[in-house]
Protein backbone atom coordinates (compact mmCIF):
# COMPACT_ATOMS: atom_id res chain seq x y z
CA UNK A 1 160.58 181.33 137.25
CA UNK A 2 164.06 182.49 136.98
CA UNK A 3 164.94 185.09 139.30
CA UNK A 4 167.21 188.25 137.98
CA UNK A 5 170.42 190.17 140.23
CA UNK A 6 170.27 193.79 140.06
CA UNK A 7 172.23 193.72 137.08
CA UNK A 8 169.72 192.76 134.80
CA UNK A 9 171.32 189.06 134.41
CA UNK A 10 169.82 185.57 135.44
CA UNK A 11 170.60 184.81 138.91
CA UNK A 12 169.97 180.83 138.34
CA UNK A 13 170.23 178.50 135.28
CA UNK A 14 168.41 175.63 134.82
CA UNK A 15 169.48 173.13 131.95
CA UNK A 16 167.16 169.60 130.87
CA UNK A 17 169.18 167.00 129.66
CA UNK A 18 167.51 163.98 127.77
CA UNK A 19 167.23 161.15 129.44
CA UNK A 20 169.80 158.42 127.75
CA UNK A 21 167.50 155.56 126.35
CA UNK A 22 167.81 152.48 127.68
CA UNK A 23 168.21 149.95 124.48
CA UNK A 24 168.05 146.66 126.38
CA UNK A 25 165.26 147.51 128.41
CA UNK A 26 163.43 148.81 125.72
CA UNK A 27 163.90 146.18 123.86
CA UNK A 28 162.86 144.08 126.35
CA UNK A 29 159.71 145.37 126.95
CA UNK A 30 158.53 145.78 123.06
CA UNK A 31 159.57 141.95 123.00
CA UNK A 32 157.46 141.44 126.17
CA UNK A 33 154.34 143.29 124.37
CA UNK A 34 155.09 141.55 120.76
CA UNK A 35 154.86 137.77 122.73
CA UNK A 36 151.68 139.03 124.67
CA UNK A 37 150.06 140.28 121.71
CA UNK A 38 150.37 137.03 120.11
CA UNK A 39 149.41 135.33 123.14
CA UNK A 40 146.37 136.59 123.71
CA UNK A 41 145.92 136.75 119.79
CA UNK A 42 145.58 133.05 120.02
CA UNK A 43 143.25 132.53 123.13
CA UNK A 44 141.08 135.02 121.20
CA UNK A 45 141.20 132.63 117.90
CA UNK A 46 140.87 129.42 120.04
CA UNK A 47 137.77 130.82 121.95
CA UNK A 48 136.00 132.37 118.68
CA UNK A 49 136.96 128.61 117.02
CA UNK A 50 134.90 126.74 120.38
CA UNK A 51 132.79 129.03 120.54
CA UNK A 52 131.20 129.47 116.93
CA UNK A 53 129.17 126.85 116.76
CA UNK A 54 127.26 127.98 119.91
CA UNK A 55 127.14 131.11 118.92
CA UNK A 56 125.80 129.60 115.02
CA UNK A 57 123.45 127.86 116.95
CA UNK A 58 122.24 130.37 119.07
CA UNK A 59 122.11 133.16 115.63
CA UNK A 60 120.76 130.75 113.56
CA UNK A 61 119.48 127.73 115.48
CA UNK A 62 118.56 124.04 113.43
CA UNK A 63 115.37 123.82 113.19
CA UNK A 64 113.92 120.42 114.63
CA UNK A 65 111.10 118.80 112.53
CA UNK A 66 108.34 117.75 114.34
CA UNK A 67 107.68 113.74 114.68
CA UNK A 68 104.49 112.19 113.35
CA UNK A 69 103.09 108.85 111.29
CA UNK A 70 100.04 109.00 108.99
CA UNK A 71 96.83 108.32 110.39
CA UNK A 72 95.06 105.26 109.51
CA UNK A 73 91.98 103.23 110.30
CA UNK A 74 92.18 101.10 113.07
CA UNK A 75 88.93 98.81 114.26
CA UNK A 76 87.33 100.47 116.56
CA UNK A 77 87.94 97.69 119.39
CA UNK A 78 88.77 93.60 118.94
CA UNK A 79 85.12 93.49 119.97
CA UNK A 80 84.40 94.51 116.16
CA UNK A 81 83.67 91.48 114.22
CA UNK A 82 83.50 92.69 110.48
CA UNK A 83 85.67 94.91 108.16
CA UNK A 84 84.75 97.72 106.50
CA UNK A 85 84.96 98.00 102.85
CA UNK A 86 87.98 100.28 102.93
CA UNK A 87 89.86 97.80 105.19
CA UNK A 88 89.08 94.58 102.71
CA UNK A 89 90.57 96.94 99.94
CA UNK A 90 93.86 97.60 101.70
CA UNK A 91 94.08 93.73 103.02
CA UNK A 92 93.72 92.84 99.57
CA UNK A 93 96.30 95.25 98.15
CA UNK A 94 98.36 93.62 101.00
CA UNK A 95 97.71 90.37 100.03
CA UNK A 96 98.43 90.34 96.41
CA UNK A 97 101.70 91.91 97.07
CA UNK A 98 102.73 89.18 98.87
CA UNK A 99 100.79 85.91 98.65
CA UNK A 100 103.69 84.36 96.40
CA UNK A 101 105.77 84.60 99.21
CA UNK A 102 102.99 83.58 101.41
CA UNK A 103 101.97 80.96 99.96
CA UNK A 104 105.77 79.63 99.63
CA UNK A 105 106.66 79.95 103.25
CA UNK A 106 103.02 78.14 104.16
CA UNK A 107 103.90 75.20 102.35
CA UNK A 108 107.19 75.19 103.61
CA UNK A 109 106.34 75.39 107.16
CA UNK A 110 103.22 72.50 106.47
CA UNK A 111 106.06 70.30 105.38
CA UNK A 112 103.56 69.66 101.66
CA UNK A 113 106.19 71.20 99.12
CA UNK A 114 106.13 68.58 96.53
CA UNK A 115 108.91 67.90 94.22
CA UNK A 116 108.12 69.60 90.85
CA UNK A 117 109.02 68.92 87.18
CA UNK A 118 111.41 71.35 87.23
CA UNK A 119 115.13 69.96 88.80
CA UNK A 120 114.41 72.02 91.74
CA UNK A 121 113.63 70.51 94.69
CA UNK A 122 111.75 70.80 97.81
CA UNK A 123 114.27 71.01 99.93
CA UNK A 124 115.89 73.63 97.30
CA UNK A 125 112.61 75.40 98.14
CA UNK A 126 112.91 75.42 101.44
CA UNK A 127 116.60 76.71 101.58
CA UNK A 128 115.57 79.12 99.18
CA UNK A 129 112.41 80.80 101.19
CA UNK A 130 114.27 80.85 104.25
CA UNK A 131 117.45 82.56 102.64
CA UNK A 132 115.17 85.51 101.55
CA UNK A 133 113.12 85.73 105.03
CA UNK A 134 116.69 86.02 106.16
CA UNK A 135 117.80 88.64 104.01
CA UNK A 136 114.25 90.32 105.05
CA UNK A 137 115.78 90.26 108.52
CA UNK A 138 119.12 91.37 107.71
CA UNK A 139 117.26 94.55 106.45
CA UNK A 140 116.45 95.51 109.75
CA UNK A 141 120.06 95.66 111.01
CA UNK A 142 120.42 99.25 109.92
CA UNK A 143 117.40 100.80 112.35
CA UNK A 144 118.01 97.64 115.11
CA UNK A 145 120.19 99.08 118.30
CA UNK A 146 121.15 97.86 120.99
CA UNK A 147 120.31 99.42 124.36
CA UNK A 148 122.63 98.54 127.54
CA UNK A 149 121.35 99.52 130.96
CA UNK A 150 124.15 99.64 133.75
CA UNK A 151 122.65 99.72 137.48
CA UNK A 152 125.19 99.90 140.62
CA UNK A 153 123.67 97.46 143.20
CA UNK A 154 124.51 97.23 146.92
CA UNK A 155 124.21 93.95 148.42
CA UNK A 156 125.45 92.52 152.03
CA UNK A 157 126.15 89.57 150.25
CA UNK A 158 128.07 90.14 147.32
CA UNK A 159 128.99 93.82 147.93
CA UNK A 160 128.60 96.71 145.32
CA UNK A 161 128.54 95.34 141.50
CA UNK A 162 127.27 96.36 138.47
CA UNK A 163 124.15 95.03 136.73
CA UNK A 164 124.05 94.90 132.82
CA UNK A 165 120.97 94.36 130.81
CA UNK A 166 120.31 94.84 127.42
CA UNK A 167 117.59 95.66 125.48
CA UNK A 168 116.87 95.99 121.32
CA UNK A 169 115.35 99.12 119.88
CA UNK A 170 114.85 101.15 116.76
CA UNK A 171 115.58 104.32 115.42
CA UNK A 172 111.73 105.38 114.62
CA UNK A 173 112.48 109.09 113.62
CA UNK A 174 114.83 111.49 112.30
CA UNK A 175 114.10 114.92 113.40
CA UNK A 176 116.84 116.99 111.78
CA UNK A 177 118.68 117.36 114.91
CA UNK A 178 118.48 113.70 115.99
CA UNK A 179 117.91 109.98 115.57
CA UNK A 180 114.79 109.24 117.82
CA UNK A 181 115.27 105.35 119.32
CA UNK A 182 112.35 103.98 120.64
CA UNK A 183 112.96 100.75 123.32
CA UNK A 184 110.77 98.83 125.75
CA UNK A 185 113.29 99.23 128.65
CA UNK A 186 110.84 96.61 130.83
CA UNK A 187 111.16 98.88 134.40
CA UNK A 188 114.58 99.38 134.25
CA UNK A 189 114.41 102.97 134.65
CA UNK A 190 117.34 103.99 137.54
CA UNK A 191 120.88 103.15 135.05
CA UNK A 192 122.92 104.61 132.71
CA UNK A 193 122.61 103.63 129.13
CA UNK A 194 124.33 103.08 126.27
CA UNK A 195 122.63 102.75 122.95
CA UNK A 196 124.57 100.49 120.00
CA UNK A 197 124.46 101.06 116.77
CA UNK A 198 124.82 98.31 113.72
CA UNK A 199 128.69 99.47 112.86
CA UNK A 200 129.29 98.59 116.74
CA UNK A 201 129.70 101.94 117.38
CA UNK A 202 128.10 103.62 120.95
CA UNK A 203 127.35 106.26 122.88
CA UNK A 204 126.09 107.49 125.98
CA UNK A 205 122.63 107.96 126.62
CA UNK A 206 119.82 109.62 128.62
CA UNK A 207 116.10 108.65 128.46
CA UNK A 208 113.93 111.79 126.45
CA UNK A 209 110.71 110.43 127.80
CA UNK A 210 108.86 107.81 128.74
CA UNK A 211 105.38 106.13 129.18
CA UNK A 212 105.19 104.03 132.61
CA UNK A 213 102.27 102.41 131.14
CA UNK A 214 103.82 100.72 128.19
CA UNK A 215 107.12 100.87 129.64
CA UNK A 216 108.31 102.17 125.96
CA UNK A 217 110.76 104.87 126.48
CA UNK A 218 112.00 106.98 123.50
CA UNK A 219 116.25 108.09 123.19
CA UNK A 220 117.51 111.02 121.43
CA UNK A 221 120.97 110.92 120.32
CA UNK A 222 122.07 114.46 118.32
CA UNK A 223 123.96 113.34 114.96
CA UNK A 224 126.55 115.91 116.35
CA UNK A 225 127.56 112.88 118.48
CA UNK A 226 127.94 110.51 115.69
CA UNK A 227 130.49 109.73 113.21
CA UNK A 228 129.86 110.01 109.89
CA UNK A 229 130.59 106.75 109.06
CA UNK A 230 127.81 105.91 111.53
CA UNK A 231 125.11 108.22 110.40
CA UNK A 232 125.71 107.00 106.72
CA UNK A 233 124.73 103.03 107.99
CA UNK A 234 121.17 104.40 109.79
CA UNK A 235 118.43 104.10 108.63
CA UNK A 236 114.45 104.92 109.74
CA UNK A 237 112.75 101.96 110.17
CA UNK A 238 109.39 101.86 108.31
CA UNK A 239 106.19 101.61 110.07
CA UNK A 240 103.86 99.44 108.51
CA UNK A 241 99.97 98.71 109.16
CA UNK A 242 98.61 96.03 111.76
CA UNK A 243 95.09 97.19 111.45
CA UNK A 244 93.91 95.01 108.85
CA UNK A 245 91.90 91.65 109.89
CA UNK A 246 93.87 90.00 107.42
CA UNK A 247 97.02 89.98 109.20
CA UNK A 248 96.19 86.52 111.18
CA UNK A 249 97.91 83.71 109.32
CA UNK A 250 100.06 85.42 107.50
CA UNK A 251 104.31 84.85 107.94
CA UNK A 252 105.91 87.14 110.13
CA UNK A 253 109.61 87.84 111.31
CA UNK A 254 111.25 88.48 114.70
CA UNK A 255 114.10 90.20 115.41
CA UNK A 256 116.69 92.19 117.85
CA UNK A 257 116.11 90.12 120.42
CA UNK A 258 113.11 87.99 120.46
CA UNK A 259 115.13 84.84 122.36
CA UNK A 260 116.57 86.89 125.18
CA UNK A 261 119.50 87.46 123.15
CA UNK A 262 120.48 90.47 121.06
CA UNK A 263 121.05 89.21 117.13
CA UNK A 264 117.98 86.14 117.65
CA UNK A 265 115.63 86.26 114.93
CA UNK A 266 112.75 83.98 114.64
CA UNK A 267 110.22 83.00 112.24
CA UNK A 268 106.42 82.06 111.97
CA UNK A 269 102.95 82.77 111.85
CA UNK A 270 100.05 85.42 113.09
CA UNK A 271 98.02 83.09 115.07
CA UNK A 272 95.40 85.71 116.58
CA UNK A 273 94.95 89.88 116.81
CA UNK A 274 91.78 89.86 119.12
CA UNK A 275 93.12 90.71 122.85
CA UNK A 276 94.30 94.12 123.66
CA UNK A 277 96.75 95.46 126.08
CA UNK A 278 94.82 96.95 128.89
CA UNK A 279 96.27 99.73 130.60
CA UNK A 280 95.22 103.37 131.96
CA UNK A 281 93.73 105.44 129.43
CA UNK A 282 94.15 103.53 126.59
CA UNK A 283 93.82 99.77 125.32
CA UNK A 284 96.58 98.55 122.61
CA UNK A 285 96.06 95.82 120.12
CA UNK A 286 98.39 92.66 120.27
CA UNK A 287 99.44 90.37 117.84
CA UNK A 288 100.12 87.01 119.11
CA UNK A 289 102.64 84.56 117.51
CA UNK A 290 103.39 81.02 117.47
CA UNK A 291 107.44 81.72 118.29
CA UNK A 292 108.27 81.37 121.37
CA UNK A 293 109.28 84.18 123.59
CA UNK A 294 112.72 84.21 125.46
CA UNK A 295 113.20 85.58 128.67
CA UNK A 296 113.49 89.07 128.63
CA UNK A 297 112.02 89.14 124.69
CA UNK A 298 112.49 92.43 122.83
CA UNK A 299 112.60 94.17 119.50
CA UNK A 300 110.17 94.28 116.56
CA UNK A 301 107.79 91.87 114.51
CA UNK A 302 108.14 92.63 110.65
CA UNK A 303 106.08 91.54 107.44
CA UNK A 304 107.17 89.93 104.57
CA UNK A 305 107.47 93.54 102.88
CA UNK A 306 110.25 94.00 105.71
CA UNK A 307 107.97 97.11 107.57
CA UNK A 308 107.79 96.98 111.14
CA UNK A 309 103.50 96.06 112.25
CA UNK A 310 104.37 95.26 115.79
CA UNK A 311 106.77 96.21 119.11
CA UNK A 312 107.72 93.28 121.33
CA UNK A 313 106.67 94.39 124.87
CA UNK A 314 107.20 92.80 127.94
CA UNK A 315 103.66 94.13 129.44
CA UNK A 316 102.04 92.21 126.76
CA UNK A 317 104.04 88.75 126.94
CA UNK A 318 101.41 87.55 129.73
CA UNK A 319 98.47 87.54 126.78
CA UNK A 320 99.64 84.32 125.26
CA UNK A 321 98.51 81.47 127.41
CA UNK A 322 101.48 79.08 125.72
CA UNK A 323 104.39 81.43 125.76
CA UNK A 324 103.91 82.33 122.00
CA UNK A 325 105.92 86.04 121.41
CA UNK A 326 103.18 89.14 121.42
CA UNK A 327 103.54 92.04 120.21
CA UNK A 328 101.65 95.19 120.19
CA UNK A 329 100.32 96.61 117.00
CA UNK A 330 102.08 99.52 115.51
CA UNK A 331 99.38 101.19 114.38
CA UNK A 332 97.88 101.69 118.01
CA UNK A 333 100.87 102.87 118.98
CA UNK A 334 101.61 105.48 116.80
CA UNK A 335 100.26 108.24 118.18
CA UNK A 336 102.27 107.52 121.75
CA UNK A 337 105.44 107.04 119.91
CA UNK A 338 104.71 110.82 117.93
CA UNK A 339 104.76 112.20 121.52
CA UNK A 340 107.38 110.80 123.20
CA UNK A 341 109.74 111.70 119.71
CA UNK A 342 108.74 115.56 119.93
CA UNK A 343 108.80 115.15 123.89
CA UNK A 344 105.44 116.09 124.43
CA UNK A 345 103.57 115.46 127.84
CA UNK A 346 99.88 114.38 127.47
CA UNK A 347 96.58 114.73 129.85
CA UNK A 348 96.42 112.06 132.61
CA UNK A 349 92.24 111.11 133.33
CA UNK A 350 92.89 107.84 135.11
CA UNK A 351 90.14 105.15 133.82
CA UNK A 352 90.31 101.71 132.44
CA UNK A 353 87.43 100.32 129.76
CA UNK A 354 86.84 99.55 126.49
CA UNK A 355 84.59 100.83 123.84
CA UNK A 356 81.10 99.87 123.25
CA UNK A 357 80.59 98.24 119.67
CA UNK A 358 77.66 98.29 117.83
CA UNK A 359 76.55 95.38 118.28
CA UNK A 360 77.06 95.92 122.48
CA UNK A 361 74.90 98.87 121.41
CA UNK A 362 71.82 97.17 119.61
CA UNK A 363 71.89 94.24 121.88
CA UNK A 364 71.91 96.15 125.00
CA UNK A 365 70.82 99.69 124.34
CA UNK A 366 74.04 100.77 125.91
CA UNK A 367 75.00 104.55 124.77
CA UNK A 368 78.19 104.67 122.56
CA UNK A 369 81.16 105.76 124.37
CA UNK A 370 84.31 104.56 126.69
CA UNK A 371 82.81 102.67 128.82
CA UNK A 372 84.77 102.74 132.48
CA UNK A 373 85.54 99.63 133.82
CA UNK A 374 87.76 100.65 136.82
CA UNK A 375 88.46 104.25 137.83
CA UNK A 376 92.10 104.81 139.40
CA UNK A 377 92.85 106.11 142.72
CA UNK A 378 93.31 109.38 143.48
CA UNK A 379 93.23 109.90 139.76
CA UNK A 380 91.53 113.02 137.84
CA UNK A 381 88.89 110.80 136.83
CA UNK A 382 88.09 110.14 140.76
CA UNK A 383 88.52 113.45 142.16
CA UNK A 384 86.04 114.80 139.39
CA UNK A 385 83.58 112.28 140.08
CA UNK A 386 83.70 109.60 137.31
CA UNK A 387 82.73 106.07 138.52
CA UNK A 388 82.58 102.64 137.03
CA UNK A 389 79.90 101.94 134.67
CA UNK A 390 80.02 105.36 133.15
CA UNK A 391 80.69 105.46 130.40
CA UNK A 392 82.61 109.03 128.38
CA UNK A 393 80.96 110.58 125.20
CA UNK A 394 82.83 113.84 124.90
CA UNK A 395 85.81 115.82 126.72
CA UNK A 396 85.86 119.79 125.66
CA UNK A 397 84.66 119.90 122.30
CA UNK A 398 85.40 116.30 121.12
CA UNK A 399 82.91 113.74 121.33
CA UNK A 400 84.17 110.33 122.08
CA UNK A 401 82.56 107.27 120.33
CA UNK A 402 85.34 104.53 121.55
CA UNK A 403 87.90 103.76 124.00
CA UNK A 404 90.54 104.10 121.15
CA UNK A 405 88.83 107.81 120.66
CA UNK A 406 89.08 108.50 124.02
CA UNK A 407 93.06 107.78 124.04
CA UNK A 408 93.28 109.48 120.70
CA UNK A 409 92.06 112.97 122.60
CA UNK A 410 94.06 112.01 125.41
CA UNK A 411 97.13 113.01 123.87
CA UNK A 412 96.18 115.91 122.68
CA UNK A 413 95.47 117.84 126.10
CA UNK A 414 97.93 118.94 128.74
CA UNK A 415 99.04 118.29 132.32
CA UNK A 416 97.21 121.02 134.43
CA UNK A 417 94.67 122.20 132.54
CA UNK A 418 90.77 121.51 133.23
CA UNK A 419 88.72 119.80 130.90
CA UNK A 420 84.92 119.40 130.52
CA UNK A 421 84.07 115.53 130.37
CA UNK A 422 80.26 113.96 129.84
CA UNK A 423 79.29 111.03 130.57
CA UNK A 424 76.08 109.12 130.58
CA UNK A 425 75.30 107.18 133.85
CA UNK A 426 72.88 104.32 133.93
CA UNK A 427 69.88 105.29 136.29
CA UNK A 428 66.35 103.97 137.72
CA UNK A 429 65.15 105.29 134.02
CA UNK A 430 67.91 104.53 131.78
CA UNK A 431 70.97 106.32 130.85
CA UNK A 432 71.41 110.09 132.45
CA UNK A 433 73.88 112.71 130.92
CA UNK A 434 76.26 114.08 133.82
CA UNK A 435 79.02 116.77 133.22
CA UNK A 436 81.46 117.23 135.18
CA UNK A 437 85.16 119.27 135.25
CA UNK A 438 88.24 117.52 135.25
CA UNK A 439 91.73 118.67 136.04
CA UNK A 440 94.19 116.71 134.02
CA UNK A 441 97.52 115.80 135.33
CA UNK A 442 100.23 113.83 134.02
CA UNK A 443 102.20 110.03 134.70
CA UNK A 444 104.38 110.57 132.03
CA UNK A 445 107.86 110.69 133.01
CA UNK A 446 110.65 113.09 131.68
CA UNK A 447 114.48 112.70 132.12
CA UNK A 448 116.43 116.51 131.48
């Protein structure tokens, strides 16, 4: 406040003067905002650009289809001695689809192709059949990977080194998100993997899940991962039928790596489909072969119609006395390979059997069922009760007619949850009807 004399006039004066602008600093600083606008302009378009697509995925995720393969009737064991009427119909459908080629490749293999009237000969034959059960096999290049397993190993001897094995596979499923690869990896569980595709090119992999039993493990590898030039030369492979009766005699075709060797293929005949692949909870038809099996055999057995009707797996190869190349139907397996695609764990009981036929049945008066054969240790099955000799007619609502039936409901329960289970147990008087509860736990094995 100014102050005033007695005189009525101001006694001080104050003046404000502007400040003189300062044109280099302010330039300086509206230069120093214009580059840090632009600066962070950018790390805010680079982060929106990496970030979209997980912020796409997580506003409008791809949706994943779920796996699964058509059912279709499978004998009820390889106890079962006739066909039913719907199974003659489809072997004959079969059958007159390809007995020209059949027929062709028999008499070519017999050595009793006679030279004809026409200026063909048999030898012109025989080139000629074997060029199209090559192209057959050629087919199969576009599902067919390779699967490499690395393993560090620490030895006094030779030091630390790396162990390489491979393996062939097949892309089984495309869920909309993936290519699922199904592989017999033969206990070689502990490496890192890299999965080859038919352009030669590869990536990284991780096991999904996997069934200890079988040893078959299933890969997924997201298309994201692939080039396009890679997706464009894959291709589902097509799961046939090995139910039929039929099937024994008839030509068949190896290849990935039936010799030991990734590219073999190998060619002959169905020589028996009576034994079964015995393991827990569930029993697997085999095919057996007359090829012989290389060390370390893997990959698929196809038809003459080029569809895949069995899985070379090393569990099976000690089924054929001589050495001839097994392979496990692919319509028994199925339902495992459904659940490790949508990597699903299934109810662990813990019993090995078979099922009781109907002729078992009439001859014996034994009750229809899984019968049990060996109960596990420290399994569900033991801990509830179940013994040898019993023999399972129904867990929770499902009755169970068959040991095929029994896998079948199998993998549809889950890990941790308690099921009811009957079973009739032969007595002083017969067969008795126990029930009994069972907690369910799992072996199958899950990699994150």
């Amino acid at each position: 406040m100014d102050k005033e004399n007695n005189s009525g006039k101001p006694f001080i004066k104050e003046k404000i003067r502007k400040k003189p602008i300062n044109t280099r600093r302010l330039f300086k600083r509206t230069a120093t905002t214009a580059v840090m606008a632009v600066f962070f302009g950018v790390i805010a378009c680079l982060t929106i650009l990496l970030m979209e697509p997980v912020i796409n995925k997580l506003v409008n995720p791809e949706k994943v289809t779920r796996v699964s393969f058509p059912e279709e009737e499978v004998p009820v064991d390889q106890l079962l001695t006739e066909q039913s009427k719907a199974q003659q119909e489809k072997v004959q459908q079969q059958e007159a689809l390809n007995k020209a080629k059949e027929e062709i490749v028999r008499e070519v293999v017999e050595g009793t192709i006679q030279q004809q009237e026409e200026e063909v000969t048999g030898l012109d034959a025989y080139v000629e059949v074997f060029e199209e059960m090559s192209a057959i096999a050629r087919s199969a290049q576009p599902y067919l990977v390779t699967v490499i397993s690395s393993t560090q190993i620490e030895s006094w001897l030779r030091g630390s080194y790396e162990e390489e094995k491979s393996f062939s596979g097949i892309i089984v499923a495309d869920n909309t998100q993936s290519f699922l690869i199904l592989v017999d990896l033969q206990g070689n569980t502990d490496g890192h993997y890299t999965i080859t595709f038919a352009d030669g090119k590869y990536v990284q992999a991780q096991i999904q899940r996997m069934d200890p039993e079988t040893g078959l493990a299933v890969f997924a590898i997201e298309k994201s991962r692939l080039e396009e030039s890679t997706i464009k030369e894959i291709r589902v492979a097509d799961l046939g039928s090995s139910a039929d009766q039929g099937i024994v005699g008839r030509p068949v075709i190896a290849v990935g790596s039936p010799q030991g060797v990734a590219g073999s293929v190998s060619y002959g005949f169905v020589t028996s489909n009576n034994s079964q692949l015995q393991v827990t909870d569930a029993n697997y038809g085999v095919i057996l072969t007359d090829m012989s099996a290389g060390t370390g055999a893997s990959g698929v057995l196809l038809n003459l119609s080029g569809t895949v009707i069995g899985m070379i797996v090393d569990e099976a190869q000690d089924l054929s006395s001589g050495g001839g190349l097994v392979a496990v139907g692919i319509s028994e397996l199925k339902g495992l390979i459904a659940k490790l695609s949508n990597n699903e764990p299934w109810g662990y009981l813990g019993v090995r059997g078979m099922g009781v036929t109907s002729q078992v049945h009439e001859q014996t008066n034994v009750p229809f069922g899984a019968f049990v054969a060996e109960v596990e240790s420290e399994s569900p099955a033991m801990q509830s009760g179940i013994t040898n000799g019993d023999i399972i007619t129904q867990i929770g609502n499902n009755s169970i007619s068959s040991f095929r039936e029994l896998r079948s409901m199998l993998l549809t329960t889950l890990p941790g949850e308690t099921y009811t289970v009957k079973v009739m147990r032969q007595t002083g008087d017969g067969y008795q009807e126990y029930e009994m509860e069972v907690l369910l736990s799992s072996l199958t094995q899950q990699w994150e």
